[in-house]
N, C-alpha and C. Protein backbone atom coordinates (compact mmCIF):
# COMPACT_ATOMS: atom_id res chain seq x y z
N UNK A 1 15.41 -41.56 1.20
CA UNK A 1 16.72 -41.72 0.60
C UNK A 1 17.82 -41.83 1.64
N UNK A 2 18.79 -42.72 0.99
CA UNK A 2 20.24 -42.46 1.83
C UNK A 2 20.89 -42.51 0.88
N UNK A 3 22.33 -41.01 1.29
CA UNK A 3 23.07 -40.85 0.34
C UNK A 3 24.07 -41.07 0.66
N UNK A 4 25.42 -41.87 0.22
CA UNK A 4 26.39 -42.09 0.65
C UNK A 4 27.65 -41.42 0.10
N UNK A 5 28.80 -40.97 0.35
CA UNK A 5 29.92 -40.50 -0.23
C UNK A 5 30.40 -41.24 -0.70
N UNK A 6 31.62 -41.30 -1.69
CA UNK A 6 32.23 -42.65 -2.35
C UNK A 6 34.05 -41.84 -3.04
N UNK A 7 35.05 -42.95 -3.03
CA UNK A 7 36.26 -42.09 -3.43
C UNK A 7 36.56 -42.01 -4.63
N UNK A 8 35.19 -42.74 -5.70
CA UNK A 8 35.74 -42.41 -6.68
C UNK A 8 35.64 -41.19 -7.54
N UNK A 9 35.07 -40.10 -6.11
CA UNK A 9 34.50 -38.48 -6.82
C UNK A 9 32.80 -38.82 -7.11
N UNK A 10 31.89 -39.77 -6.55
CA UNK A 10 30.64 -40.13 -6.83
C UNK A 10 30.03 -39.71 -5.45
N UNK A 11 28.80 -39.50 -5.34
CA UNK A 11 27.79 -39.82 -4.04
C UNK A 11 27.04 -41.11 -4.56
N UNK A 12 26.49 -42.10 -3.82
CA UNK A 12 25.57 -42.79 -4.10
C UNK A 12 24.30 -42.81 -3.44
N UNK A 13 22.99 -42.77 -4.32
CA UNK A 13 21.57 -42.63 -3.57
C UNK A 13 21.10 -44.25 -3.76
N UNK A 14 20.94 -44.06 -2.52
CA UNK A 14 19.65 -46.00 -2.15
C UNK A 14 18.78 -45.52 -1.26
N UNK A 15 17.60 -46.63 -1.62
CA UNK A 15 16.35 -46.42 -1.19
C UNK A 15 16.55 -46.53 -0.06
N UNK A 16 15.76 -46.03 0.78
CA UNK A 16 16.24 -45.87 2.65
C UNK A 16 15.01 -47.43 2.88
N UNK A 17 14.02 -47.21 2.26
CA UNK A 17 13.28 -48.93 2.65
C UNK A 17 13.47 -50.37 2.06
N UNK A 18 14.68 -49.96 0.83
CA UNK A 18 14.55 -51.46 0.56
C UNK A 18 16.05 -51.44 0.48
N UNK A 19 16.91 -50.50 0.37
CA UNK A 19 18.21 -50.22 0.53
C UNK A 19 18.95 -51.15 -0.96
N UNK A 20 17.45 -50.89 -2.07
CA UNK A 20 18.95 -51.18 -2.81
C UNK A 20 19.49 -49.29 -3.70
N UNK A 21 20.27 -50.04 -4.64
CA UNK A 21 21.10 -48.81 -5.07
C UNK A 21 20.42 -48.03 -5.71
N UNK A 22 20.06 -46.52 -5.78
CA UNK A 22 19.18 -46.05 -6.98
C UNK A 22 19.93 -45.35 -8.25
N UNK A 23 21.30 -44.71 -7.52
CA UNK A 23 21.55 -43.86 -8.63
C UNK A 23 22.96 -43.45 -7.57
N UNK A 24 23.65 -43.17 -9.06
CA UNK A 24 25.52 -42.33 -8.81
C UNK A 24 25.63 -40.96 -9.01
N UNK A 25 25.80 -39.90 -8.27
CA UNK A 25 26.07 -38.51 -8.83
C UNK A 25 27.25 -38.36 -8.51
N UNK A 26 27.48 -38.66 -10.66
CA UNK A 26 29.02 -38.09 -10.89
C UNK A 26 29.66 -36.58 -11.33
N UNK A 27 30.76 -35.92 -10.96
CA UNK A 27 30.91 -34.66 -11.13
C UNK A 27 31.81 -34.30 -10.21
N UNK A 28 32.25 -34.56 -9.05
CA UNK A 28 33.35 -34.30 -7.90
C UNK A 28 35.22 -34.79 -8.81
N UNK A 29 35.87 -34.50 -8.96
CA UNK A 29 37.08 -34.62 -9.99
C UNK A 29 38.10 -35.63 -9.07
N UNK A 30 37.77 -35.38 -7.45
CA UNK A 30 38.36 -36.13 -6.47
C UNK A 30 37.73 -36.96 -6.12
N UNK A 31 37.93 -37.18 -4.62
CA UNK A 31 36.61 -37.97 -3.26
C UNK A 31 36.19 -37.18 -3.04
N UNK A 32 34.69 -37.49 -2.85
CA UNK A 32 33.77 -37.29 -1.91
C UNK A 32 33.40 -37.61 -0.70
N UNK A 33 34.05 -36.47 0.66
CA UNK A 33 34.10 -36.37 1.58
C UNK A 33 32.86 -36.47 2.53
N UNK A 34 32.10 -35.69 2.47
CA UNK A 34 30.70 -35.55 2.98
C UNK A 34 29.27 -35.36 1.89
N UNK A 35 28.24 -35.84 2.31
CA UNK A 35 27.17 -35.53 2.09
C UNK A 35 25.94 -34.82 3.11
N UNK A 36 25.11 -34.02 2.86
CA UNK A 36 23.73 -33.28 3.23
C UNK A 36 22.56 -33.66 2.48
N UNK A 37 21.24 -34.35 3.00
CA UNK A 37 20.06 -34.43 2.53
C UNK A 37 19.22 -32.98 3.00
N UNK A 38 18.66 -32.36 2.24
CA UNK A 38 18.26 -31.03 3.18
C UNK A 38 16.83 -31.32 3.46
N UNK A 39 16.34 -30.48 4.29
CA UNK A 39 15.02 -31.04 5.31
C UNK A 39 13.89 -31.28 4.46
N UNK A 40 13.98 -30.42 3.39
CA UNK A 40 12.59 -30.96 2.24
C UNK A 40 12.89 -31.69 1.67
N UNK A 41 14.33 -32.58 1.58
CA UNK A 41 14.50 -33.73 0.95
C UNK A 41 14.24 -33.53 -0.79
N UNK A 42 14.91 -32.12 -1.12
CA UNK A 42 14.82 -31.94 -2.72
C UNK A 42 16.10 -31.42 -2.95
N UNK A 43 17.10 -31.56 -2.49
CA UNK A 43 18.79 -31.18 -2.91
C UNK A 43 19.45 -32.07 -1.71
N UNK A 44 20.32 -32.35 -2.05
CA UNK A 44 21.66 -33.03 -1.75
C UNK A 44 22.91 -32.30 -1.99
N UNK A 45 23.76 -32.03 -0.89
CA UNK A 45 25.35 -31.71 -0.88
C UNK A 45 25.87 -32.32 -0.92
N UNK A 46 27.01 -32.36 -1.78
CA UNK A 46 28.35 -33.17 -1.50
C UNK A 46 29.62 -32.23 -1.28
N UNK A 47 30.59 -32.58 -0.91
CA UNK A 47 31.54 -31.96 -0.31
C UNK A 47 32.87 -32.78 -0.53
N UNK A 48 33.68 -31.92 -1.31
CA UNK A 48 34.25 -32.78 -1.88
C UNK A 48 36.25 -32.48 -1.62
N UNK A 49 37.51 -33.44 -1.66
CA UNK A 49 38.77 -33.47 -1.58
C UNK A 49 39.31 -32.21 -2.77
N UNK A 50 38.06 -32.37 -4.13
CA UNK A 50 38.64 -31.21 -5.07
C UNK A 50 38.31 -29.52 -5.11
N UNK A 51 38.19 -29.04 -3.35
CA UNK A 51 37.82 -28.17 -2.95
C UNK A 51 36.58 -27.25 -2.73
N UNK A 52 35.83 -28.38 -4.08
CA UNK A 52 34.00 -27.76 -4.07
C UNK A 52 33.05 -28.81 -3.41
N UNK A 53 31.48 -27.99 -3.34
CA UNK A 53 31.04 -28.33 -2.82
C UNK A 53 29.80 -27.96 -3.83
N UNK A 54 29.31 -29.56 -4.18
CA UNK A 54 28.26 -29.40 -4.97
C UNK A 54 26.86 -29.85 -5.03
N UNK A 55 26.01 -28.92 -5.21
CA UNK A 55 24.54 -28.86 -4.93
C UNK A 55 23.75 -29.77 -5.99
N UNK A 56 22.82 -30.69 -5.78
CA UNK A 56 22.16 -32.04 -6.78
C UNK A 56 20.85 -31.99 -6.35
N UNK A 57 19.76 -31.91 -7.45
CA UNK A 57 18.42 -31.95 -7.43
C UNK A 57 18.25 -33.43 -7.57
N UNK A 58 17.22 -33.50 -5.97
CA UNK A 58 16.99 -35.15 -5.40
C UNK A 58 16.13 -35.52 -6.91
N UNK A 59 15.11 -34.72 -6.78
CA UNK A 59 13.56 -35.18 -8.03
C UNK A 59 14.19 -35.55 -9.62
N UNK A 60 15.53 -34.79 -9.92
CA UNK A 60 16.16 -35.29 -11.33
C UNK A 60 16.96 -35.84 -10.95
N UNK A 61 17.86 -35.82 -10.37
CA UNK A 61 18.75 -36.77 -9.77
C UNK A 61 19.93 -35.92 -10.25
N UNK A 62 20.29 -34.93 -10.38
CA UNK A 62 20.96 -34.17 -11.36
C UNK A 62 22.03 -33.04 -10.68
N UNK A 63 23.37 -32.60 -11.13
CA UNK A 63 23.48 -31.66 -10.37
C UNK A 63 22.59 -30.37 -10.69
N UNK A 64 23.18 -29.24 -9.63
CA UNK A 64 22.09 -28.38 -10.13
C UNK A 64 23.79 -26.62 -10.04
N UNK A 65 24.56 -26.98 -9.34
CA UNK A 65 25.04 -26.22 -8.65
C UNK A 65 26.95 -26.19 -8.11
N UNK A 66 27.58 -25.56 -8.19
CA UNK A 66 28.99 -25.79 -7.90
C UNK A 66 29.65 -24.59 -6.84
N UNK A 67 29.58 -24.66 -5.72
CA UNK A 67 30.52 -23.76 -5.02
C UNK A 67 32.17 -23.67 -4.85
N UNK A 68 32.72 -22.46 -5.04
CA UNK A 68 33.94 -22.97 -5.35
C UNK A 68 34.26 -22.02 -4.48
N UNK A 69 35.78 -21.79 -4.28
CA UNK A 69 36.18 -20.98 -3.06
C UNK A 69 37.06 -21.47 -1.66
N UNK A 70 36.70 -22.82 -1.41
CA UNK A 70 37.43 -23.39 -0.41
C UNK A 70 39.15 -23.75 -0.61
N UNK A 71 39.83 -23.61 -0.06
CA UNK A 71 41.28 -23.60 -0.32
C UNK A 71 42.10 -25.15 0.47
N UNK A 72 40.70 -26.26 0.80
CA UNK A 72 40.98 -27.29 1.27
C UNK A 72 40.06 -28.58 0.76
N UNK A 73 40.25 -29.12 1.21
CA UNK A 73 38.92 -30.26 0.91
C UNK A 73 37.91 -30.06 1.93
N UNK A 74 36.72 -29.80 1.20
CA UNK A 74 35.65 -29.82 2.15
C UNK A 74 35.01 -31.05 2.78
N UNK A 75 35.36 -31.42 4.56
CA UNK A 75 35.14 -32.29 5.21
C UNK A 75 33.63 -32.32 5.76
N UNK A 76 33.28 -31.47 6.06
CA UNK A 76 31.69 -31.08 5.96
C UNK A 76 30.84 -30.36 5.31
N UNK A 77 29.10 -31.17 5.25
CA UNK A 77 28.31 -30.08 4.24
C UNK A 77 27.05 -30.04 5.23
N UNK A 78 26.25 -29.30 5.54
CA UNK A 78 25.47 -29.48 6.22
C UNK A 78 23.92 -27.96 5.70
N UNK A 79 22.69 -28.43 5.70
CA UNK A 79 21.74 -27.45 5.43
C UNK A 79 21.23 -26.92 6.74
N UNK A 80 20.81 -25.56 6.76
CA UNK A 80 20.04 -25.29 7.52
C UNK A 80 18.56 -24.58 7.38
C-alpha cells in the first residue's frame, strides 16, 4: 500500500504495484496533514489540521480509532 494525505479531510490508499486508487478514508472534518503505515501494515494514521489524529484498520479499510487532545494541527504521525 501507499497512503496519501489529501485537503479535503480524506487519506487516499493505492496499490503500491500497480498504483491505481483503492480506497478514501473519510472522517478528518479538516486536512489531512500526515499519514503512518505501521510495520505490520494493519493500521494507518492520519494526522489531521482538525486537531486529531486518527487510527484506520488497513484489512477493512475502516476507521477504528480517534485521538483527541492536541491543541494544534497535527503535522506528524509516526508508529513505533
Amino acid at each position: 500500500w501507499v497512503v496519501t494525505a489529501c485537503a479535503d479531510g480524506s487519506a487516499a490508499m493505492w496499490d503500491a504495484n500497480t498504483g491505481e486508487w483503492c480506497k478514501s478514508l473519510f472522517g478528518h472534518d479538516l486536512s489531512v496533514f500526515s499519514v503512518a503505515l505501521s510495520p505490520d501494515l494493519c493500521s494507518i494514521a492520519t494526522g489531521s489540521s482538525d486537531h486529531t489524529v486518527r487510527l484506520w484498520s488497513v484489512q477493512r479499510q475502516s476507521w477504528r480509532l480517534t485521538l483527541r487532545g492536541h491543541r494544534s494541527g497535527v503535522l506528524c504521525v509516526n508508529f513505533s
